[in-house]
PDB file of N, CA and C in Angstrom:
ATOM      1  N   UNK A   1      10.572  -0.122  38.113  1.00  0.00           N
ATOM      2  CA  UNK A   1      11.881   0.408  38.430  1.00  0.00           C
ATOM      3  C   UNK A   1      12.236   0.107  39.892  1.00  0.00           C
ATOM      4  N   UNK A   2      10.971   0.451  40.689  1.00  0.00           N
ATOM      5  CA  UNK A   2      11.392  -0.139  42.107  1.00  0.00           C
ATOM      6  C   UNK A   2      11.758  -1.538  42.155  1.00  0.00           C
ATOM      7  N   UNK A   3      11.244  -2.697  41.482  1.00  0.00           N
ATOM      8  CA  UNK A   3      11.779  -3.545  41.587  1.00  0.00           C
ATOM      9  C   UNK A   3      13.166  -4.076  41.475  1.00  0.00           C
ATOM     10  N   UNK A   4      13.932  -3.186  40.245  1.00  0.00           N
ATOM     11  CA  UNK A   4      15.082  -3.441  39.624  1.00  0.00           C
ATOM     12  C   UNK A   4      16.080  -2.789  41.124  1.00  0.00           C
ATOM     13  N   UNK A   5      15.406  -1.857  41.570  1.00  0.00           N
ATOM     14  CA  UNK A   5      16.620  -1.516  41.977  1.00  0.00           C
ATOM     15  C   UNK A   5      16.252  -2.099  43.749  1.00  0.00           C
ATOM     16  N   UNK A   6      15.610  -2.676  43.901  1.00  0.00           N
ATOM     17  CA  UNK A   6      15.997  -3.408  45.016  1.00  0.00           C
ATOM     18  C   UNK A   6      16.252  -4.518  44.545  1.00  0.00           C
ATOM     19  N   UNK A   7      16.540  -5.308  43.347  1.00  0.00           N
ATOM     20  CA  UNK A   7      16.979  -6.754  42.678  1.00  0.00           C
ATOM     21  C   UNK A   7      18.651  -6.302  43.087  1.00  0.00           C
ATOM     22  N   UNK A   8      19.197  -4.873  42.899  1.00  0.00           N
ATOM     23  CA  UNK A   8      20.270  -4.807  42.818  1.00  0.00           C
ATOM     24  C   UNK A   8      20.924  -4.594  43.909  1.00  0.00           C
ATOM     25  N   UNK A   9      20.137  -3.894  44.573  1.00  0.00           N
ATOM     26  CA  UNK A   9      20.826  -3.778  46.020  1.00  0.00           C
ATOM     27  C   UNK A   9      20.799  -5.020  46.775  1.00  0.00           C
ATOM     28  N   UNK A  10      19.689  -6.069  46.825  1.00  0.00           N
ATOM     29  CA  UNK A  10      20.038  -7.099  47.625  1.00  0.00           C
ATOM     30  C   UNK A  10      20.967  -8.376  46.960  1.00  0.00           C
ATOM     31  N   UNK A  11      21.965  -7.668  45.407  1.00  0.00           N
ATOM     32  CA  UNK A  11      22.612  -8.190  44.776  1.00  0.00           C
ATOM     33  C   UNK A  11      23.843  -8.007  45.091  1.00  0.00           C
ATOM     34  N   UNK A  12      23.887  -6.309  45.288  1.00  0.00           N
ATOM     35  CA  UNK A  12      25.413  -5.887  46.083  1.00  0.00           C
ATOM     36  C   UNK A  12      25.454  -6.147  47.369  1.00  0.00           C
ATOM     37  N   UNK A  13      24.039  -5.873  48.426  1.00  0.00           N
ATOM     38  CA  UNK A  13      24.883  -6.937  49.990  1.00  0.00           C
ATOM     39  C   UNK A  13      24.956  -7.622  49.819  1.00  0.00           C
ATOM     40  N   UNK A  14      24.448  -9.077  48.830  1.00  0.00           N
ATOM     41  CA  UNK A  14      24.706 -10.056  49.117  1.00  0.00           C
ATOM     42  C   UNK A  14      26.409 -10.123  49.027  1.00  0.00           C
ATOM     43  N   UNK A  15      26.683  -9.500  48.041  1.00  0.00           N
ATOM     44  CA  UNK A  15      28.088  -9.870  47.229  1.00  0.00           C
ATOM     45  C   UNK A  15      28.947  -9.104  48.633  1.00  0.00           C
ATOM     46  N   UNK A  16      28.691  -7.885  48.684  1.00  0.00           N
ATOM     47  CA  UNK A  16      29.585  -7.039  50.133  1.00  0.00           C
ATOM     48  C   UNK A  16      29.290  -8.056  51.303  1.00  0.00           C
ATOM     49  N   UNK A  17      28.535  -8.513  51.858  1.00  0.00           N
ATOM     50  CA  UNK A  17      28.184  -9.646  53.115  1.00  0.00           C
ATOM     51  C   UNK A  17      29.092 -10.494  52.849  1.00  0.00           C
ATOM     52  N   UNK A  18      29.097 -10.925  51.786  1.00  0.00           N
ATOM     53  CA  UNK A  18      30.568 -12.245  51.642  1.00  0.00           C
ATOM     54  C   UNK A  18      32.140 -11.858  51.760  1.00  0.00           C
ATOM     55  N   UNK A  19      31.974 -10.524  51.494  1.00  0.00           N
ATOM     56  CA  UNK A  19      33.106 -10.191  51.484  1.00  0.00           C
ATOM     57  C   UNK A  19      34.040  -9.363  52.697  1.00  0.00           C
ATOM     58  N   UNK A  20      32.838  -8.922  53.451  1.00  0.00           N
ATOM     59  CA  UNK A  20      33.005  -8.070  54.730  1.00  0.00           C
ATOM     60  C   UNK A  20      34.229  -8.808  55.512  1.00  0.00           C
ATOM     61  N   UNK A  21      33.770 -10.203  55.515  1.00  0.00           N
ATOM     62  CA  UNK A  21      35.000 -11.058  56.854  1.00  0.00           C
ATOM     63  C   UNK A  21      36.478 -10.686  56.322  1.00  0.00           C
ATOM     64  N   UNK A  22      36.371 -10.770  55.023  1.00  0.00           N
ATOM     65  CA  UNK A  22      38.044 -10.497  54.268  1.00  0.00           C
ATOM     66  C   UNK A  22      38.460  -9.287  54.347  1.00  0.00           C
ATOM     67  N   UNK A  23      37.385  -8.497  54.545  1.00  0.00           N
ATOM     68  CA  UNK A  23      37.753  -6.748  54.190  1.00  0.00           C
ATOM     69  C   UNK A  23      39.109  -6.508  54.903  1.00  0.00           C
ATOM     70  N   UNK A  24      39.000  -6.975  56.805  1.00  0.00           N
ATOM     71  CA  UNK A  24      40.525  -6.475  57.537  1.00  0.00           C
ATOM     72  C   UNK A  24      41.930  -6.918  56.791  1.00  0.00           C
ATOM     73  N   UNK A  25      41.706  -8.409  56.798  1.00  0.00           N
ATOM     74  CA  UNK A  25      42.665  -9.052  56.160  1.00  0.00           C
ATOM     75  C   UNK A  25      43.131  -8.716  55.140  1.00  0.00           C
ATOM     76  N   UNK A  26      42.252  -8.213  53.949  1.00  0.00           N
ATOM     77  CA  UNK A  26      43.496  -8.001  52.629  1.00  0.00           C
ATOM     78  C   UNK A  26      44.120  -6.616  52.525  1.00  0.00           C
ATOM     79  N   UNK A  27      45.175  -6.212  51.842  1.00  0.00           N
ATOM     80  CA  UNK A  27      46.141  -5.169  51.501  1.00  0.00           C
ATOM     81  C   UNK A  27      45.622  -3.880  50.944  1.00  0.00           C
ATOM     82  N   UNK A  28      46.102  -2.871  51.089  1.00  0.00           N
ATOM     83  CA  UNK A  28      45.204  -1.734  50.590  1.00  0.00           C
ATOM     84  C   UNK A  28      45.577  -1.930  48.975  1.00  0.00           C
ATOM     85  N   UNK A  29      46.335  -2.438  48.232  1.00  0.00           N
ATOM     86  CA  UNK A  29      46.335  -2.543  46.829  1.00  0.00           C
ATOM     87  C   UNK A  29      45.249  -3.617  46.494  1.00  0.00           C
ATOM     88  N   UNK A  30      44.818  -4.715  47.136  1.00  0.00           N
ATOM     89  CA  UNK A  30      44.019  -5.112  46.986  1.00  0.00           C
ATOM     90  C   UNK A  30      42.458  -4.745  46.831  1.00  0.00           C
ATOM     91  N   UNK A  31      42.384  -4.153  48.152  1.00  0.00           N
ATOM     92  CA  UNK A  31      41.011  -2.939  48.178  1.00  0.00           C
ATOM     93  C   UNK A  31      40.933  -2.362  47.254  1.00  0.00           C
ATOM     94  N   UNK A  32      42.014  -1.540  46.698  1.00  0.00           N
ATOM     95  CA  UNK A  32      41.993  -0.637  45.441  1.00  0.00           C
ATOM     96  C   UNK A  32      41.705  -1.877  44.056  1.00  0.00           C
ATOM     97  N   UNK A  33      42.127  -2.656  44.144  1.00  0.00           N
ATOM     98  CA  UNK A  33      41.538  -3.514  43.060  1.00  0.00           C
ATOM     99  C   UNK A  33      39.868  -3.953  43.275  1.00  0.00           C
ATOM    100  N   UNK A  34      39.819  -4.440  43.964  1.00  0.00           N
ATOM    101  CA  UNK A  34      38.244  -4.641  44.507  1.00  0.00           C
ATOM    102  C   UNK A  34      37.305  -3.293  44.184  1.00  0.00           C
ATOM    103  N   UNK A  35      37.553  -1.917  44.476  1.00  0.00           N
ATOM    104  CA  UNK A  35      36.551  -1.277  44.518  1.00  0.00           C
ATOM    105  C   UNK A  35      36.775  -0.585  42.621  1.00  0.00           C
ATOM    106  N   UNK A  36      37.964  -1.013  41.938  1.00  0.00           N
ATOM    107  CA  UNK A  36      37.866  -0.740  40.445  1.00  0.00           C
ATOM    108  C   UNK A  36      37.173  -1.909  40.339  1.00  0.00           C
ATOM    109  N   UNK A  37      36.542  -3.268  40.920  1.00  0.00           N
ATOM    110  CA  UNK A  37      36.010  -4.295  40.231  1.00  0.00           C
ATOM    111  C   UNK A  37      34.457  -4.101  40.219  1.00  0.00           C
ATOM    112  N   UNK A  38      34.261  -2.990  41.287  1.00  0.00           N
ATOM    113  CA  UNK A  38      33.152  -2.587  41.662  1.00  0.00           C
ATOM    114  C   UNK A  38      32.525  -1.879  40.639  1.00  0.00           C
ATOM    115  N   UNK A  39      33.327  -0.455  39.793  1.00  0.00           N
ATOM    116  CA  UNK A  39      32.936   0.189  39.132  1.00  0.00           C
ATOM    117  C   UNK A  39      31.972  -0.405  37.902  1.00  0.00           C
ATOM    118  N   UNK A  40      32.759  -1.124  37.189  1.00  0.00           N
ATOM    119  CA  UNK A  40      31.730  -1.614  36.083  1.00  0.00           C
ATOM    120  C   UNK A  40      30.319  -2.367  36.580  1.00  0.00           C
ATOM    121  N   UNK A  41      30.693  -3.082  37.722  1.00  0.00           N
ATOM    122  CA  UNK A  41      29.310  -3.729  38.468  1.00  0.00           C
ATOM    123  C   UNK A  41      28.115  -2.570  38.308  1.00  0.00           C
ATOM    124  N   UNK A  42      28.767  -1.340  39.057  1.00  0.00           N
ATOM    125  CA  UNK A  42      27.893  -0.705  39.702  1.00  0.00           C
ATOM    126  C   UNK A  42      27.693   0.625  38.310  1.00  0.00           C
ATOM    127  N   UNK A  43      28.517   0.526  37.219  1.00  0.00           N
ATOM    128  CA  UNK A  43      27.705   1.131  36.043  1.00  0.00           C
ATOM    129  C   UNK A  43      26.870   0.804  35.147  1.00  0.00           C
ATOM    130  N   UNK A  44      26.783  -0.983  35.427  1.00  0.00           N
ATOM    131  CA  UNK A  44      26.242  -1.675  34.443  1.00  0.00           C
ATOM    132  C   UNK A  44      24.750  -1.539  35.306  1.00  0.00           C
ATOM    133  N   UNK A  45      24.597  -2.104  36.787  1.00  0.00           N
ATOM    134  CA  UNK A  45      23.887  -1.927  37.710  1.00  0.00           C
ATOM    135  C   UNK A  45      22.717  -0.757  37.274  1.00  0.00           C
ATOM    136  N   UNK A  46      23.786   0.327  37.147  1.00  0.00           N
ATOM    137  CA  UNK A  46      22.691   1.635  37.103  1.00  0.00           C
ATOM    138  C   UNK A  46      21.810   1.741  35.667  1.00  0.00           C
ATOM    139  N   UNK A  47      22.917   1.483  34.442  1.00  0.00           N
ATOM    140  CA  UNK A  47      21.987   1.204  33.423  1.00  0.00           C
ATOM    141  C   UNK A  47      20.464  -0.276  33.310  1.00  0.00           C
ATOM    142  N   UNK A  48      21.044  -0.965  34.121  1.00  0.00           N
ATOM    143  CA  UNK A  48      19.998  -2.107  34.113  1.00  0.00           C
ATOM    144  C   UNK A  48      19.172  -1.399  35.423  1.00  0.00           C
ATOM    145  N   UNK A  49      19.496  -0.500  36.039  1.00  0.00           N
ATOM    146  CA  UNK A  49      18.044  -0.363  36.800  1.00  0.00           C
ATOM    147  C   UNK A  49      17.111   1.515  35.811  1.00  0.00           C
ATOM    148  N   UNK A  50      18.189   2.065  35.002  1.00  0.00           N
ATOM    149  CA  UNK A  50      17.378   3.157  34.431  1.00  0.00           C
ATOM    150  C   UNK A  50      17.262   3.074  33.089  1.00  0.00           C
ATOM    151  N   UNK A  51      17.824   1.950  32.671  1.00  0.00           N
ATOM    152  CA  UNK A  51      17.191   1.280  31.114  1.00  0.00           C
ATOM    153  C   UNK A  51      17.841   2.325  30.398  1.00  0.00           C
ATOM    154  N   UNK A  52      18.879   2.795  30.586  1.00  0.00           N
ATOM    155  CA  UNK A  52      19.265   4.213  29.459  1.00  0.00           C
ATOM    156  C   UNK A  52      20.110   3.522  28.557  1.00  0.00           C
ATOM    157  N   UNK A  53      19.932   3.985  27.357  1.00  0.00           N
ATOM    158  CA  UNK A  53      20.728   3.217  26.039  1.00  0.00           C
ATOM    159  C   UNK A  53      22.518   3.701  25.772  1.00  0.00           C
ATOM    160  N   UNK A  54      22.961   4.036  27.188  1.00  0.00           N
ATOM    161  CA  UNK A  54      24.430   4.310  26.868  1.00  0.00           C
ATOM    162  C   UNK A  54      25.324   2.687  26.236  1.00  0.00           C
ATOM    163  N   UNK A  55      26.554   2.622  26.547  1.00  0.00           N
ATOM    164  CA  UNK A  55      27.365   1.895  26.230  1.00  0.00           C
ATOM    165  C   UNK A  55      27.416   0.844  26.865  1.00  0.00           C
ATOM    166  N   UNK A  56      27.499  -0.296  26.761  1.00  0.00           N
ATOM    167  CA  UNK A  56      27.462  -1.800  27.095  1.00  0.00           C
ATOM    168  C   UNK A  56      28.710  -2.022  27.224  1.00  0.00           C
ATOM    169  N   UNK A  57      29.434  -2.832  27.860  1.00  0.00           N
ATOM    170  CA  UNK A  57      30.758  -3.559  27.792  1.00  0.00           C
ATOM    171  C   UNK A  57      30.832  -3.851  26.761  1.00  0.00           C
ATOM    172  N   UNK A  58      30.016  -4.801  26.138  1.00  0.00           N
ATOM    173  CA  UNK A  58      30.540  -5.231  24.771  1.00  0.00           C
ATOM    174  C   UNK A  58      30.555  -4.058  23.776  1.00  0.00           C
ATOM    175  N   UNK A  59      29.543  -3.060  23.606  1.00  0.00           N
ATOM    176  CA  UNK A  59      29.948  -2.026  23.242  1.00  0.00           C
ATOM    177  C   UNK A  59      31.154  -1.716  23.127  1.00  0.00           C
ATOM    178  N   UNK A  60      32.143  -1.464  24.193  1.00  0.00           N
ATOM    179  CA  UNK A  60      33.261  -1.000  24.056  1.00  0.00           C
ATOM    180  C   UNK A  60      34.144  -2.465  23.744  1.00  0.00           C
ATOM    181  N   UNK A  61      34.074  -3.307  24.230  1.00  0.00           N
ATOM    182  CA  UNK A  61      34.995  -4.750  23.854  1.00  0.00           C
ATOM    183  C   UNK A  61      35.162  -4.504  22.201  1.00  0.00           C
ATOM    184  N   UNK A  62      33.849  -4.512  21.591  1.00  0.00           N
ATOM    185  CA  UNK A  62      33.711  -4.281  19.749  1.00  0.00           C
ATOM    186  C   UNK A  62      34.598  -3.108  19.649  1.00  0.00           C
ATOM    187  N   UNK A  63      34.344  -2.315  20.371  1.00  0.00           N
ATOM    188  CA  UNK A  63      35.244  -0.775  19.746  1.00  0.00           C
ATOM    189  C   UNK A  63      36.467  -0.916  19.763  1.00  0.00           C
ATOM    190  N   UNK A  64      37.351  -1.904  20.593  1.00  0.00           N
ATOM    191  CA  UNK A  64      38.738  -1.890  21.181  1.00  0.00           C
ATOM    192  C   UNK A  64      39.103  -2.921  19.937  1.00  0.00           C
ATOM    193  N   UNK A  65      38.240  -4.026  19.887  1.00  0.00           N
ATOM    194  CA  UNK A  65      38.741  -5.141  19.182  1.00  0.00           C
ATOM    195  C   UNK A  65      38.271  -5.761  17.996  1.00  0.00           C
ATOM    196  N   UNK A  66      37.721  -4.620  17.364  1.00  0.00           N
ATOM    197  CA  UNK A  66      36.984  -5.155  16.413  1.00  0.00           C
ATOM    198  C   UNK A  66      37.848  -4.808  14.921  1.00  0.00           C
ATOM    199  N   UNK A  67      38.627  -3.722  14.896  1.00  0.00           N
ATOM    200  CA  UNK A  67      40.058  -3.547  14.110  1.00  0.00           C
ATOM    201  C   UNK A  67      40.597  -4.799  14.224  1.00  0.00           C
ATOM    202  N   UNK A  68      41.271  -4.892  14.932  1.00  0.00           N
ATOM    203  CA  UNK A  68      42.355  -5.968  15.519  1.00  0.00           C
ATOM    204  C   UNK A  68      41.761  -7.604  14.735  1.00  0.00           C
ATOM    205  N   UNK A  69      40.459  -7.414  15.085  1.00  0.00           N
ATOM    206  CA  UNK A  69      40.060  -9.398  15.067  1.00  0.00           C
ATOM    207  C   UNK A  69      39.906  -9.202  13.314  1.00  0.00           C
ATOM    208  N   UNK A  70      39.578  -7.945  12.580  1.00  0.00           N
ATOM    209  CA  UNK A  70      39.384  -8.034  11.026  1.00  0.00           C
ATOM    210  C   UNK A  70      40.317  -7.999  10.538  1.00  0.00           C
ATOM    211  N   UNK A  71      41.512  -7.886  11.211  1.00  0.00           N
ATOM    212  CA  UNK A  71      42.765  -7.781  10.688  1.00  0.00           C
ATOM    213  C   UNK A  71      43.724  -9.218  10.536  1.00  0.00           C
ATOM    214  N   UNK A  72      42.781  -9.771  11.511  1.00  0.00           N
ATOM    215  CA  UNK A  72      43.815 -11.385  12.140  1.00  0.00           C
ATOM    216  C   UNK A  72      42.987 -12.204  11.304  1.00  0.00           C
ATOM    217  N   UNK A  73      41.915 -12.196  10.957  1.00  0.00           N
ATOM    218  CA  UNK A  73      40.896 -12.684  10.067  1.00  0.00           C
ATOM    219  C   UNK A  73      41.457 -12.488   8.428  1.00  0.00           C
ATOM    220  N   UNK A  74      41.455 -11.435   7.689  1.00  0.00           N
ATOM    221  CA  UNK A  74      42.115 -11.275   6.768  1.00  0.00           C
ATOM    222  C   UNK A  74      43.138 -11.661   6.515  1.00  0.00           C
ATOM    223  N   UNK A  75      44.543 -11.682   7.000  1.00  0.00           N
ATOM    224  CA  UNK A  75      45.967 -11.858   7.166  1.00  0.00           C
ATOM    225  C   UNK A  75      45.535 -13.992   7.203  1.00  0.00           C
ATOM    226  N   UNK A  76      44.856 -14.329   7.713  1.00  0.00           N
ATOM    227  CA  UNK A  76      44.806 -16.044   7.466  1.00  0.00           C
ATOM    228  C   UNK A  76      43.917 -15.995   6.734  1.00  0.00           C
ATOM    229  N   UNK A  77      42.915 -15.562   5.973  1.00  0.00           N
ATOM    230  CA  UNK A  77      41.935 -15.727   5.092  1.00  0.00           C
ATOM    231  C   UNK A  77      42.868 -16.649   3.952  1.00  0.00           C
ATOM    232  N   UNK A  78      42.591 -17.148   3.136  1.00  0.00           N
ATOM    233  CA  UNK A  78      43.387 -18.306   2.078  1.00  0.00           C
ATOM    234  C   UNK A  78      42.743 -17.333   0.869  1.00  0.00           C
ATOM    235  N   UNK A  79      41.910 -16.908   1.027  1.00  0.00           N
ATOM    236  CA  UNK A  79      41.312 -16.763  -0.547  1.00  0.00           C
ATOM    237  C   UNK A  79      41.676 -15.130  -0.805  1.00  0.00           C
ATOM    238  N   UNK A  80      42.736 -14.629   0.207  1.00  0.00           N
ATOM    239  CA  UNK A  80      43.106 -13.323  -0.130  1.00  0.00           C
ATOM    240  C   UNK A  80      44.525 -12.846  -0.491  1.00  0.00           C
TER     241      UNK A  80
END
């Protein structure tokens, strides 16, 4: 576990270090986009460093779109 979670932290400075020079320069709507880009990083982050079996992105991607794609699938199916 110690390993994972220093894999991740020297994953987020790396990523914050690149980004520090831009920080003055961009717009506070921007920032506010950046630190929602953060969130999933840093929830996915926590499950890959405590291995807990919550929800995956794709998890939820299937939940949102998995109606939708059986529906677009059926509706061109030929043999229905």
């Amino acid at each position: 576990m110690l390993v994972k979670i220093i894999s991740l932290l020297c994953v987020l400075l790396l990523m914050l270090s690149f980004d520090v020079s831009r920080w003055t320069r961009i717009s506070r709507m921007e920032r506010v986009v950046y630190g929602l880009l953060l969130l999933p990083i840093l929830y996915l982050g926590f499950l890959y460093v405590t291995g807990k079996p919550w929800l995956n992105l794709d998890d939820v991607i299937s939940f949102i779109f998995a109606q939708p794609a059986k529906f677009i699938v059926k509706s061109i199916d030929p043999s229905s």
